[in-house]
Protein backbone atom coordinates (compact mmCIF):
# COMPACT_ATOMS: atom_id res chain seq x y z
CA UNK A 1 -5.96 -4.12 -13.02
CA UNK A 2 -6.02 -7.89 -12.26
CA UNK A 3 -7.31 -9.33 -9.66
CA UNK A 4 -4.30 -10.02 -6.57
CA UNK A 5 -3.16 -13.37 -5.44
CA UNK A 6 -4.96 -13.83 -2.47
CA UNK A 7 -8.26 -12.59 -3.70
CA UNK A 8 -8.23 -15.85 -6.78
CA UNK A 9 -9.11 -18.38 -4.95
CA UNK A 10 -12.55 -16.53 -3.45
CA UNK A 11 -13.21 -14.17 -6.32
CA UNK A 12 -13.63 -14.47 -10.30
CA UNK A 13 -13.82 -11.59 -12.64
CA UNK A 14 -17.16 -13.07 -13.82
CA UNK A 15 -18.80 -12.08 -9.90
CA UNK A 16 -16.93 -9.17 -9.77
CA UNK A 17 -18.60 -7.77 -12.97
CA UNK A 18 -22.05 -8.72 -11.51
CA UNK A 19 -21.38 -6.60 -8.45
CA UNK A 20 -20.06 -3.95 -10.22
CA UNK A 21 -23.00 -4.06 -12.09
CA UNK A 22 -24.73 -4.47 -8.99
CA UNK A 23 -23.72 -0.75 -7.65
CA UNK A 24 -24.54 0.78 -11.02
CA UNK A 25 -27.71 -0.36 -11.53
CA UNK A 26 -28.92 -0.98 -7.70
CA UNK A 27 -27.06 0.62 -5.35
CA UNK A 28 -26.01 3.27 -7.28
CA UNK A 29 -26.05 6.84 -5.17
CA UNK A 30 -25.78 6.94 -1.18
CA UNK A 31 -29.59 6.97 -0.75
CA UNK A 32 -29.75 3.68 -2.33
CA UNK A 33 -27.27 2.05 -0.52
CA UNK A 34 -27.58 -1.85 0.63
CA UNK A 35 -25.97 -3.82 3.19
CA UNK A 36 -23.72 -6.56 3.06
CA UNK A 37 -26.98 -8.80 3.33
CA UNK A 38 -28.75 -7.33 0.07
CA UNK A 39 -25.64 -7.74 -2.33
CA UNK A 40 -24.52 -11.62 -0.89
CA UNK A 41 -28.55 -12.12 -1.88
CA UNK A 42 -27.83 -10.84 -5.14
CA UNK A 43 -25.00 -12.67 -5.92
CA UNK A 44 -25.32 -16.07 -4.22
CA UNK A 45 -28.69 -16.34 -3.09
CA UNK A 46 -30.69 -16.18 0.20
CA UNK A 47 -28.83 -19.14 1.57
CA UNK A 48 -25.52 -16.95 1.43
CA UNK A 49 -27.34 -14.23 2.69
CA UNK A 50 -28.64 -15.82 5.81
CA UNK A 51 -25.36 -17.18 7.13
CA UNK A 52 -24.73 -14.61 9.69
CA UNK A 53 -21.07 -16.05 10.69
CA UNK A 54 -18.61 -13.45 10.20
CA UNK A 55 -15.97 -13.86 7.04
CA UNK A 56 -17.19 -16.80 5.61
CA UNK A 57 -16.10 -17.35 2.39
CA UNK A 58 -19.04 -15.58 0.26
CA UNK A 59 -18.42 -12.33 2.88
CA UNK A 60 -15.14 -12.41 2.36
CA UNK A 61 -15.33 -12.91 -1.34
CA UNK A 62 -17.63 -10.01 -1.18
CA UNK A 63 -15.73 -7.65 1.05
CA UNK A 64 -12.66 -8.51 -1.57
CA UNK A 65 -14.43 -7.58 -4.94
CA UNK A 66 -14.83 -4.52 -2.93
CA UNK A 67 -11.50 -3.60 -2.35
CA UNK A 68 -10.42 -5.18 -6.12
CA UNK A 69 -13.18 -2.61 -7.85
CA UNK A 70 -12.04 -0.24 -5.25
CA UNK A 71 -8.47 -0.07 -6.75
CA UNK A 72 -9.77 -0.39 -9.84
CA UNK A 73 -10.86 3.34 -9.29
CA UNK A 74 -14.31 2.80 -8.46
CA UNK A 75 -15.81 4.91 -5.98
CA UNK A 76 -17.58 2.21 -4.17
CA UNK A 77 -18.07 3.58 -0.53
CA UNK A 78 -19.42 2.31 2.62
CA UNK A 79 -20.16 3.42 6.01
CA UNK A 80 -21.37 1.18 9.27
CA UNK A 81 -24.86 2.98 9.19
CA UNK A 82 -25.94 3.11 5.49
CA UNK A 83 -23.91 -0.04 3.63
CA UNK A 84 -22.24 0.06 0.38
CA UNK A 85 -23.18 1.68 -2.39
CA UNK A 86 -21.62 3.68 -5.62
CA UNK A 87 -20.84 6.95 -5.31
CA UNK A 88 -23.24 9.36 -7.59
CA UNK A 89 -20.64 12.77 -6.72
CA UNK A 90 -17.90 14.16 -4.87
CA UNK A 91 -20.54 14.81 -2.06
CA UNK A 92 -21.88 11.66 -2.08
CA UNK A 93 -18.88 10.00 -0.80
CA UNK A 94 -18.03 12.25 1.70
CA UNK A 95 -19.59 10.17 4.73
CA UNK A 96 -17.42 7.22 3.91
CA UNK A 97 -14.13 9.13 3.41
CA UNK A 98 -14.56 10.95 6.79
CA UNK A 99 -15.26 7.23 8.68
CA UNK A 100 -12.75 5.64 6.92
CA UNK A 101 -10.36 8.49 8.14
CA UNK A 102 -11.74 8.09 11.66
CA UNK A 103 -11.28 4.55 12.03
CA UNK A 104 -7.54 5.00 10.63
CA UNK A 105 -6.88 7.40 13.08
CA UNK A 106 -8.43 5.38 15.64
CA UNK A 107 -5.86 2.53 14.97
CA UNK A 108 -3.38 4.70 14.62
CA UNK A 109 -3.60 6.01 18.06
CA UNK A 110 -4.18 1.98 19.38
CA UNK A 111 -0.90 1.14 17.78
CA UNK A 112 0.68 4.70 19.35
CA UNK A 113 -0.19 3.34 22.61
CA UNK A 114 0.86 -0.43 22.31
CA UNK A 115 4.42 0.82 21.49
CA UNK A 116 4.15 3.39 24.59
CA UNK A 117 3.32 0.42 26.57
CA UNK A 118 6.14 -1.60 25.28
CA UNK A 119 8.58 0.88 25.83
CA UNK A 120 6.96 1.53 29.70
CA UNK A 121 7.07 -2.33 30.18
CA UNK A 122 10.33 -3.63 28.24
CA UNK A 123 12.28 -0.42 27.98
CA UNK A 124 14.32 0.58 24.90
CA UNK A 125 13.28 2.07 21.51
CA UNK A 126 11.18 0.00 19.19
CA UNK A 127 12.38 -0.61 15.81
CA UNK A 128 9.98 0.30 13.39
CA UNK A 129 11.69 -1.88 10.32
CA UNK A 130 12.39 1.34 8.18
């Protein structure tokens, strides 16, 4: 699968190779997980991994080789306690499945109660676009 528009300008297939081979080779198995830290070290040096601003253009590169391997049917997972890492087995990715379900519901029900709160305050019946 190629790589989407918006992730070419931050992301070559020539990084995204290194962190795949990153995960196999590294962080390969939940128990040998690394955070975002440890791979932008890996990939771009300690100068990338100091820069604790949020979605700077190495994190965000990072975070979107994640998704791109990701779709590429890679069961990379991740959770907010243990990082990212490969998944070794079906149990292995387990904790990341059941927080990424969590945190889906959880905006699920935000967005539930923004349109309730539209409705209370402006009346009417949102239109959805379908």
């Amino acid at each position: 699968m190629a790589i989407p528009d918006k992730v070419n300008k931050l992301v070559n297939e020539f990084d995204k190779q290194r962190l795949l081979n990153l995960f196999l080779t590294k962080f390969h198995g939940s128990h040998r997980a690394g955070n975002k830290r440890d791979f932008l070290k890996e990939l771009y040096g300690q100068d990338a991994a100091r820069d604790e601003s949020y979605n700077n253009t190495k994190d965000r590169a990072f975070r979107l080789m994640v998704d791109a391997l990701i779709d590429e049917g890679h069961p990379i997972c991740s959770t907010s306690g243990d990082g990212y890492w490969y998944a070794s087995s079906l149990h292995d990715g387990q904790a990341s499945i059941a927080e990424g379900m969590s945190r889906a519901q959880a905006i699920r029900q935000r967005a539930e109660k923004l349109e309730e709160n539209l409705v209370t305050k402006y009346g009417g019946q949102m239109d959805m676009g379908i």
